[in-house]
Protein backbone atom coordinates (compact mmCIF):
# COMPACT_ATOMS: atom_id res chain seq x y z
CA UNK A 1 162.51 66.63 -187.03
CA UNK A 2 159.59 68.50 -185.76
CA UNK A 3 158.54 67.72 -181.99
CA UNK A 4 155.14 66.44 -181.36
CA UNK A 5 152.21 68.75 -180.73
CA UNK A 6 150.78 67.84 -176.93
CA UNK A 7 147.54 66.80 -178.73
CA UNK A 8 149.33 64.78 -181.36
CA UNK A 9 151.30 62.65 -178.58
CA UNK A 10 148.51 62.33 -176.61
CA UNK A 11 146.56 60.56 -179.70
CA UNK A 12 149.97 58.70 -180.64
CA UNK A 13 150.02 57.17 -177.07
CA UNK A 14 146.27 56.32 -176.96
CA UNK A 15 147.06 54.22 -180.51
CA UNK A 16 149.98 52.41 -179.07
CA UNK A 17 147.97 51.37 -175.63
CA UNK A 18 145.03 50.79 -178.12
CA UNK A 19 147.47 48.29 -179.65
CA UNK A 20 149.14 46.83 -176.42
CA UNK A 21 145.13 45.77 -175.92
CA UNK A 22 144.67 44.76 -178.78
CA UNK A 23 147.67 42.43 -178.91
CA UNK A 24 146.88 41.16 -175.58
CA UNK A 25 143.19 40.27 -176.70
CA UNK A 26 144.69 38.48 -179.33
CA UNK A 27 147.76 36.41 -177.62
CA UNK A 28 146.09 36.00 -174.27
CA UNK A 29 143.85 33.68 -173.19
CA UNK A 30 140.27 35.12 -172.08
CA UNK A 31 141.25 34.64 -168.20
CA UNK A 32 144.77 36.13 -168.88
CA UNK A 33 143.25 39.16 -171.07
CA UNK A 34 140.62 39.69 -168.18
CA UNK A 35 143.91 39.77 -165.54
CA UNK A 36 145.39 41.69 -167.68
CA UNK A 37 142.39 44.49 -167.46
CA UNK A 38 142.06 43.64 -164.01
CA UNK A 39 145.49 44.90 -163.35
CA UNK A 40 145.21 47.86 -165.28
CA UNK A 41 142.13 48.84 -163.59
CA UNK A 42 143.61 48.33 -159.85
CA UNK A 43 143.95 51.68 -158.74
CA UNK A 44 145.19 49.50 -155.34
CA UNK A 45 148.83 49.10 -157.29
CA UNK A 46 151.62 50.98 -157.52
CA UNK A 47 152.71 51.89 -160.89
CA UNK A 48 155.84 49.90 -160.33
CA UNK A 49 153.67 46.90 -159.32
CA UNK A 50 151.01 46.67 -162.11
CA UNK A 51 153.97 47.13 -164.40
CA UNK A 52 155.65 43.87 -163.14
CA UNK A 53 152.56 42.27 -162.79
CA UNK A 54 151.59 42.93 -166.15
CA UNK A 55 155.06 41.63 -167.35
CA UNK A 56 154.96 38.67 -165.57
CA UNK A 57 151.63 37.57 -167.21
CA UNK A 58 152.53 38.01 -170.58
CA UNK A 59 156.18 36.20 -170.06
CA UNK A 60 156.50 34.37 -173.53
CA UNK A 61 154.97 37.20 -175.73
CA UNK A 62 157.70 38.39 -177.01
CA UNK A 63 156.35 41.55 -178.90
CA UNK A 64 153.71 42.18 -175.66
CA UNK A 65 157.11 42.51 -173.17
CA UNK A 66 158.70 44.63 -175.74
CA UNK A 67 155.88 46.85 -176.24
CA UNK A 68 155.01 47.20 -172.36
CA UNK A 69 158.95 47.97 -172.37
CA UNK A 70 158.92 51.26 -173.94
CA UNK A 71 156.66 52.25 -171.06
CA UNK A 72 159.04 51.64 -168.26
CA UNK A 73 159.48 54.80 -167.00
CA UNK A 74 157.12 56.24 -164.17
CA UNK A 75 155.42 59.44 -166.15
CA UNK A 76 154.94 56.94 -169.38
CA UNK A 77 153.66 54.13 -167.29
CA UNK A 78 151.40 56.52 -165.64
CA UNK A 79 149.46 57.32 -169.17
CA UNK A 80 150.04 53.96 -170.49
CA UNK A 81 147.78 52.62 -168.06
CA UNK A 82 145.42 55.31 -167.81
CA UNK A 83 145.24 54.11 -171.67
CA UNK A 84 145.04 50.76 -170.77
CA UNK A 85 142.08 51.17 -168.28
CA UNK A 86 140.11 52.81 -170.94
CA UNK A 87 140.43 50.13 -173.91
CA UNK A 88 139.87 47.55 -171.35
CA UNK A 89 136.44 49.07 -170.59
CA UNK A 90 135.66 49.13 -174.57
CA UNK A 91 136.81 45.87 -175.39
């Protein structure tokens, strides 16, 4: 298998945060989704923090824990967020 071109994983991870919005929109309730952006914007939090905070209010989405999962690590929650700010912003 090929790797990824930097360009092409940037895109790939701006689709999957553009989904972890997206799915949030969807399962959260307007107050929750606007925490949810809220948390992503808070340049006050540790990456460590927002990430627990932002699993701790989706606790009981299933697919929305697994997704923010795959972003544990520090330099992938990092962009995730960055990611996150941005569709927040457009949505």
């Amino acid at each position: 298998m090929e790797a990824e071109k930097p360009d092409e994983e940037a895109s790939r991870k701006q689709h999957e945060a553009l989904e972890i919005s997206m799915n949030a929109k969807e399962q959260l309730s307007p107050e929750k989704f606007d925490q949810f952006c809220r948390i992503c914007c808070n340049d006050s939090l540790n990456n460590k923090r927002k990430f627990m905070e932002l699993h701790t209010l989706v606790t009981g989405k299933m697919d929305l824990q697994v997704q923010l999962n795959k972003y544990e690590t520090a330099p992938n929650f990092i962009q995730l967020t960055q990611n996150l700010t941005s569709n927040c912003l457009l949505i």
